[in-house]
Protein backbone atom coordinates (compact mmCIF):
# COMPACT_ATOMS: atom_id res chain seq x y z
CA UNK A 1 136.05 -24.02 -116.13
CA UNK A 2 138.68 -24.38 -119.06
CA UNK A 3 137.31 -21.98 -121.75
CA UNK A 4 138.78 -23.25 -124.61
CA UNK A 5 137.27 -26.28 -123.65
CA UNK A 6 133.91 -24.30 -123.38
CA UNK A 7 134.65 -23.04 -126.91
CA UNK A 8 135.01 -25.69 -128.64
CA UNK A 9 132.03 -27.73 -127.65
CA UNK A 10 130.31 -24.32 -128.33
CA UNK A 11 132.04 -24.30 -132.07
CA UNK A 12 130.44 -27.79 -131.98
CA UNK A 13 126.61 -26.64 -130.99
CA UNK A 14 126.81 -24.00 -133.61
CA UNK A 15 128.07 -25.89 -136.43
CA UNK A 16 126.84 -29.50 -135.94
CA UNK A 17 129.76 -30.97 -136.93
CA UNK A 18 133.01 -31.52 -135.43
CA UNK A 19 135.23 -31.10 -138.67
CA UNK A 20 133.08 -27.34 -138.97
CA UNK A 21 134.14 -26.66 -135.50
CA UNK A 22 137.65 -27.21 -135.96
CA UNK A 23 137.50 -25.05 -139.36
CA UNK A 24 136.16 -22.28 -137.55
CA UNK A 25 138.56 -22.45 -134.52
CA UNK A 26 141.39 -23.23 -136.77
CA UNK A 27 142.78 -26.19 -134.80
CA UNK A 28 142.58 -30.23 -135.94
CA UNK A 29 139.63 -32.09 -135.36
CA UNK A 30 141.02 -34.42 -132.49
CA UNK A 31 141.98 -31.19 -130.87
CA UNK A 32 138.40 -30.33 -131.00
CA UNK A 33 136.96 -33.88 -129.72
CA UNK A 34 139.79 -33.94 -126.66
CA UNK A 35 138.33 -30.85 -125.56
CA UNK A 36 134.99 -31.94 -125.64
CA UNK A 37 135.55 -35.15 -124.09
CA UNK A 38 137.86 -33.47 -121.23
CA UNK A 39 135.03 -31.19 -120.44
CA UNK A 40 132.39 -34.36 -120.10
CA UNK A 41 134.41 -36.21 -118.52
CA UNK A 42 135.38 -33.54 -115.55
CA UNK A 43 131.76 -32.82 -114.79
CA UNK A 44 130.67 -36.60 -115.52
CA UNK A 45 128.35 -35.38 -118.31
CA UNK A 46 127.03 -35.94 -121.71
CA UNK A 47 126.76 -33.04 -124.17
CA UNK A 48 127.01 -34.35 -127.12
CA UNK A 49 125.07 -37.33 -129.16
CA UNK A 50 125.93 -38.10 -132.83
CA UNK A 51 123.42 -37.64 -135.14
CA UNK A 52 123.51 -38.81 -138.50
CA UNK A 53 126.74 -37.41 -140.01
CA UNK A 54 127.11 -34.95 -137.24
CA UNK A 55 126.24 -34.19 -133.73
CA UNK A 56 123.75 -32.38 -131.75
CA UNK A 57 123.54 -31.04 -128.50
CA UNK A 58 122.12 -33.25 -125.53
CA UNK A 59 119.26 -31.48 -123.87
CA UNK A 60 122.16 -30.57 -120.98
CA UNK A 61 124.08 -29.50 -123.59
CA UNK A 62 121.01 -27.19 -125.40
CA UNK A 63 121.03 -25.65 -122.10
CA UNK A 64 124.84 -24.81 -121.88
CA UNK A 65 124.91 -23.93 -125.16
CA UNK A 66 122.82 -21.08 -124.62
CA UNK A 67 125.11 -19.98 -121.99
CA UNK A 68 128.19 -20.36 -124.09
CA UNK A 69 126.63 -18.24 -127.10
CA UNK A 70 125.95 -15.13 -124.77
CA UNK A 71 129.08 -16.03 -123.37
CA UNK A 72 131.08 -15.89 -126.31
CA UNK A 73 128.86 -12.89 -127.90
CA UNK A 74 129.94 -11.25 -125.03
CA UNK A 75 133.72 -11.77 -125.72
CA UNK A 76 132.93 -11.33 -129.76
CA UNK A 77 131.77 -7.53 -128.75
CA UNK A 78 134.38 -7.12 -126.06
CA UNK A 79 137.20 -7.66 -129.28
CA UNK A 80 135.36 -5.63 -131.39
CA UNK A 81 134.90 -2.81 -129.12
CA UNK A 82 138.84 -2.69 -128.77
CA UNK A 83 139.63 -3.40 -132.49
CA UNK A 84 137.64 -0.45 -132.98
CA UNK A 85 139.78 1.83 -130.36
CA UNK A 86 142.96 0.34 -132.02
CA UNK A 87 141.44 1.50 -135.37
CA UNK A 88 140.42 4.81 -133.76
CA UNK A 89 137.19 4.56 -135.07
CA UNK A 90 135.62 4.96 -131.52
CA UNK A 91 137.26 5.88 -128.19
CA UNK A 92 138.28 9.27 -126.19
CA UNK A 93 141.50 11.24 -126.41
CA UNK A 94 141.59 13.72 -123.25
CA UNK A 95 143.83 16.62 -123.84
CA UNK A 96 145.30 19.43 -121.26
CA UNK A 97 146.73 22.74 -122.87
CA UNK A 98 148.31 25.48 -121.39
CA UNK A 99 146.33 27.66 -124.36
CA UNK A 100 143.78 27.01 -126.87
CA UNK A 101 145.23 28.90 -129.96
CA UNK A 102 147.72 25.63 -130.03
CA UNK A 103 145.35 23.27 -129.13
CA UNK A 104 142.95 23.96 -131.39
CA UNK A 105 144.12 23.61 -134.77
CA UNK A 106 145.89 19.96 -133.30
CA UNK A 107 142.28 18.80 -132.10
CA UNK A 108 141.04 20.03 -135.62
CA UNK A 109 143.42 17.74 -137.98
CA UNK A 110 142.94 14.82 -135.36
CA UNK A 111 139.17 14.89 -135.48
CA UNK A 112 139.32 15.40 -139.69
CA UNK A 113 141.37 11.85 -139.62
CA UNK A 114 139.21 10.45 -136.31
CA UNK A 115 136.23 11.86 -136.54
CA UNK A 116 134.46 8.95 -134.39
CA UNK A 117 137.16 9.79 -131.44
CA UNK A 118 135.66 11.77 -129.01
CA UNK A 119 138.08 14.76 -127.42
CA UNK A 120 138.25 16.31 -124.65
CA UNK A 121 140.38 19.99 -123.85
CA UNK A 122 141.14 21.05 -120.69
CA UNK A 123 142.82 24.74 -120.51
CA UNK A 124 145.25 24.97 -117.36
CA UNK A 125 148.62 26.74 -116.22
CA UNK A 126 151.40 24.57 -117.65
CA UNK A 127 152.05 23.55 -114.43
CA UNK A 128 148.81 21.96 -113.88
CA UNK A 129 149.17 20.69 -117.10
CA UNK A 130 151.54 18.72 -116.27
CA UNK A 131 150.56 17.53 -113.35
CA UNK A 132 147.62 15.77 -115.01
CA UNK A 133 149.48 14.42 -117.65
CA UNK A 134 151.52 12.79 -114.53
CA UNK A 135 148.99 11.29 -113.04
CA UNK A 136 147.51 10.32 -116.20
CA UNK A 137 144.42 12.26 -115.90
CA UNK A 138 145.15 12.96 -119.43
CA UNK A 139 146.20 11.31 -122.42
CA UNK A 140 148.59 14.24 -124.13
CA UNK A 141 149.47 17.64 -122.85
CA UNK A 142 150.39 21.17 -124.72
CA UNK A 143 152.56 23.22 -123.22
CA UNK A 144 155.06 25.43 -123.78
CA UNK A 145 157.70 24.18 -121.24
CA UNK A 146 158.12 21.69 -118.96
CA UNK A 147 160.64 20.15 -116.34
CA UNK A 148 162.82 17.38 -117.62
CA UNK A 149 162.11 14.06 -117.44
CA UNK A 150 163.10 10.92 -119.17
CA UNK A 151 159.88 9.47 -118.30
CA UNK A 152 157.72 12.20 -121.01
CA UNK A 153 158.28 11.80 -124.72
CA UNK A 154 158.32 15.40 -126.36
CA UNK A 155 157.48 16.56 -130.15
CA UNK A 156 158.61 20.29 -130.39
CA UNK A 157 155.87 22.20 -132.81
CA UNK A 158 157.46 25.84 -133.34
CA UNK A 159 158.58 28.56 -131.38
CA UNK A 160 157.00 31.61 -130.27
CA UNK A 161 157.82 34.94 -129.06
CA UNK A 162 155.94 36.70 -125.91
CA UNK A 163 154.50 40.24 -126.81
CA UNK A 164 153.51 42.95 -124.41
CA UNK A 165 150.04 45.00 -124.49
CA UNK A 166 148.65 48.20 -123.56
CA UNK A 167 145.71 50.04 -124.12
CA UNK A 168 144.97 52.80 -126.45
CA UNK A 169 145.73 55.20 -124.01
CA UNK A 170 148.91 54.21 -122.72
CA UNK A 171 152.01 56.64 -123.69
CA UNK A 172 153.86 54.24 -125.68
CA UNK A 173 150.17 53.47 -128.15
CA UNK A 174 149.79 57.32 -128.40
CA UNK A 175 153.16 57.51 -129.73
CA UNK A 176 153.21 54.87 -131.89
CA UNK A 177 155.85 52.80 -130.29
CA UNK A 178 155.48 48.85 -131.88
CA UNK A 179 159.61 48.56 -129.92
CA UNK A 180 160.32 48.94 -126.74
CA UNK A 181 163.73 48.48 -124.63
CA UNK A 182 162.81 45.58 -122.20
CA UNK A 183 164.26 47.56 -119.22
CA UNK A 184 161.02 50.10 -119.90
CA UNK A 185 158.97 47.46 -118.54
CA UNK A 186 160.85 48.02 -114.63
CA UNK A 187 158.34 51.57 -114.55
CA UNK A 188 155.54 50.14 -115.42
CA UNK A 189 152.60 47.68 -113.55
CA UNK A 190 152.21 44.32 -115.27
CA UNK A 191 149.27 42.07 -115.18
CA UNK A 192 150.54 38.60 -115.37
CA UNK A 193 149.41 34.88 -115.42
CA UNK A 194 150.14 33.05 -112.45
CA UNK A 195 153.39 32.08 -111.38
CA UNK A 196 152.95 28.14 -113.15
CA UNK A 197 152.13 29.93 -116.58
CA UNK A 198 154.50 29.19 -119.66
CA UNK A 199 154.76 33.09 -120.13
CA UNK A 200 154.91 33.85 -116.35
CA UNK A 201 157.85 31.69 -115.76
CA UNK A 202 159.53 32.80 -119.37
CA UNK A 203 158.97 36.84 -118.51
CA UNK A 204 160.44 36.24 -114.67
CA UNK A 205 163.48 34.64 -115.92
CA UNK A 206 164.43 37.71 -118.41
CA UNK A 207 163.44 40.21 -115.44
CA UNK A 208 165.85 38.18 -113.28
CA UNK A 209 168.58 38.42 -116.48
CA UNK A 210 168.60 41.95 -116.70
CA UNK A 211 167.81 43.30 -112.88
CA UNK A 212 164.22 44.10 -113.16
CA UNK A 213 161.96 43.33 -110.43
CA UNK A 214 158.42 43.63 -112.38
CA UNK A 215 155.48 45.15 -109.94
CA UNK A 216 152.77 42.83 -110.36
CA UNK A 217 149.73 44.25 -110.67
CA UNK A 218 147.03 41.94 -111.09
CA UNK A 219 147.65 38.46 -111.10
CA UNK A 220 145.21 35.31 -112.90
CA UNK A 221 144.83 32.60 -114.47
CA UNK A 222 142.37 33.46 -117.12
CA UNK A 223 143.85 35.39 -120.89
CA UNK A 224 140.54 37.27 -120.95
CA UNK A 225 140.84 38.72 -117.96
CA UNK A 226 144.40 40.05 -118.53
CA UNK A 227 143.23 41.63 -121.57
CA UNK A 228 140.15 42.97 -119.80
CA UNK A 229 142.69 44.41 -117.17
CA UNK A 230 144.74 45.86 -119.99
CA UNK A 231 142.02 47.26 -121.78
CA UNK A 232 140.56 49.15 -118.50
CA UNK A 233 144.49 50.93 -118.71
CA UNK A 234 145.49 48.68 -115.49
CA UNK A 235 148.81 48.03 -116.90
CA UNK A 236 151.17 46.07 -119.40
CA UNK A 237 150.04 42.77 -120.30
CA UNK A 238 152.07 39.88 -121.88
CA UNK A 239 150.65 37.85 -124.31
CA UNK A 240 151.83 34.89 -127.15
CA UNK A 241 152.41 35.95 -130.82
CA UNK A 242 150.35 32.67 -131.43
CA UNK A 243 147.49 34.28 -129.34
CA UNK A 244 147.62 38.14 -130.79
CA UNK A 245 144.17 38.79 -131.87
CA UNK A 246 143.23 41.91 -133.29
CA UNK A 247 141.51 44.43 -130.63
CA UNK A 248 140.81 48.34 -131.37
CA UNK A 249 141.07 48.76 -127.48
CA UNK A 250 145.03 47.38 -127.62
CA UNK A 251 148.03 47.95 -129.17
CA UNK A 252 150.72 45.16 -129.13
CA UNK A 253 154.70 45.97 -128.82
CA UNK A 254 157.77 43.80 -129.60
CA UNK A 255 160.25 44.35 -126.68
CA UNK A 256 163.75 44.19 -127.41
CA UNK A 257 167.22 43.55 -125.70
CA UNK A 258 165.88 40.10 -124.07
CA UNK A 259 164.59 36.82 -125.55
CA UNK A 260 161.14 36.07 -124.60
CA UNK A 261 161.03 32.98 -126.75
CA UNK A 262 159.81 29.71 -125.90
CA UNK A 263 158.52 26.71 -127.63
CA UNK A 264 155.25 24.85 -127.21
CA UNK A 265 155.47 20.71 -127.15
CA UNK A 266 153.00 17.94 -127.28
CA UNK A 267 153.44 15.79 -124.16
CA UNK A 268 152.79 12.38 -123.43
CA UNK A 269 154.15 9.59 -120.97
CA UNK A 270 156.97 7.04 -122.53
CA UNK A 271 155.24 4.12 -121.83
CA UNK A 272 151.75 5.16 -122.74
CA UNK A 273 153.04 7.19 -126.03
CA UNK A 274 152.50 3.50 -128.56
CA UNK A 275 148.68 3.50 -127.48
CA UNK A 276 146.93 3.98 -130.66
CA UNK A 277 144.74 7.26 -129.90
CA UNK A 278 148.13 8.57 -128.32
CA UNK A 279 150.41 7.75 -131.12
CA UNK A 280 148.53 8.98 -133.86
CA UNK A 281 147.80 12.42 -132.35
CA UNK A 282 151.78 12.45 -131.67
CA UNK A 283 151.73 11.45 -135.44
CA UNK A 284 149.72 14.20 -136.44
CA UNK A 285 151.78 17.26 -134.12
CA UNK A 286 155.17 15.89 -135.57
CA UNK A 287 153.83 17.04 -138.92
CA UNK A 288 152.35 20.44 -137.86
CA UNK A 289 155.87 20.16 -135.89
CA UNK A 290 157.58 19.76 -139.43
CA UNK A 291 155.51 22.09 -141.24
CA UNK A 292 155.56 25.11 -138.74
CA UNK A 293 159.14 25.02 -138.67
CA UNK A 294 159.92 24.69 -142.37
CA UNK A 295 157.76 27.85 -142.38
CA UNK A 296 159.57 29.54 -140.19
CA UNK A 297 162.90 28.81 -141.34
């Protein structure tokens, strides 16, 4: 069946009037009446019967009319349902981050513009983070690197410097050490993220600049438990400047003679990145983007 031939014999039941129909479908009337009569005459029917001035339905065309009004409700709620995605007052934004501390205040100025958008957070490695963003089992990723590819569109937010931890205990706290030499770090146990981790891959590469082979401790892929392992006097963790959070059972230090800097990004795919959910969060992180830096400039 021809829908817009369906339509316009259903602008025609609603209205009762052919020159009504037309207005509302914004075509000419004889547009309108070849529509109809195409439609009668390729079932061999009669739907229409003038009436007066106008026209009313037949009683076969009572009874399709009643189909074509769900039918047509049906499409009426359909547009609606993505004219309200486009204006992002419904719909879901799915989100994997290598760390919440970045995700966080992003999710916060997206939902205070979008409050009807529903998101959803997933914490991974960066690695994995990736991975999803892929295979499009998200909409955005944050992460703080990535592997090139001309396929991902990136907006840099700021850079950040990796700082090491120790417990209260540890020789370098009960001297009051906030500086260390980077090369310290070759006597001492680390407890690391896994190998996909931003910071994992970030601290390997400066041990593998300056000859250190680190002795790896405790490996995971949970923060908490790193500083849990720290805190018990396990050994040296690493941690984001972003992430430092004040802890009586810690004390942070800066270490020197190697660049442990890296910058987080908000990730999405080229071809998905005009999608209106996707382009307005990308909006919103080139701003932070803008305002972090000019901050830290």
């Amino acid at each position: 069946m021809n829908l817009v031939q369906l339509r316009a014999f259903d602008a025609v039941a609603r209205t009762g009037s052919i020159t009504r129909a037309a207005r509302y479908l914004h075509v000419t009337q004889p547009a309108v009446t070849s529509h109809i009569k195409t439609l009668e005459h390729t079932y061999d029917v009669a739907l229409l019967r003038r009436q007066g001035r106008g026209v009313e339905p037949t009683e076969l065309g009572h009874s399709l009319s009643a189909i074509s009004r769900d039918l047509f409700a049906a499409e009426d709620r359909a547009v609606e349902l993505l004219r309200a995605h486009e204006r992002l007052t419904r719909g879901t934004l799915r989100i994997a981050a290598d760390g919440p501390y970045i995700a966080v205040p992003l999710v916060a100025a997206f939902r205070d513009r979008f409050p009807g958008v529903r998101v959803s957070v997933e914490i991974a490695s960066t690695a994995r983070v990736q991975a999803k963003l892929e295979a499009e089992q998200c909409d955005v990723s944050i992460q703080g690197s990535l592997l090139e590819d001309d396929s991902l569109h990136v907006v840099e937010l700021t850079d950040f410097e990796i700082i090491a931890f120790v417990n209260r205990a540890h020789p370098w706290a009960l001297e009051g050490r906030r500086t260390v030499p980077f090369r310290e770090v070759d006597r001492h146990p680390v407890i690391a993220r896994e190998a996909g981790s931003t910071m994992r891959r970030r601290f390997d590469a400066a041990c593998a600049e300056a000859g250190i082979e680190p002795e790896y401790f405790l490996e995971t892929t949970s923060r908490e438990t790193v500083k849990e392992a720290v805190a018990a006097g396990l050994g040296i963790g690493l941690i984001s400047e972003a992430e430092l959070r004040p802890d009586p059972r810690l004390w942070p230090v800066r270490l020197t003679g190697t660049d442990l800097h890296y910058t987080e990004r908000v990730v999405s795919l080229q071809r998905r990145r005009t999608l209106a959910v996707i382009r307005e969060f990308l909006r919103i992180a080139e701003e932070i983007g803008v305002r972090e830096r000019a901050v830290t400039a």
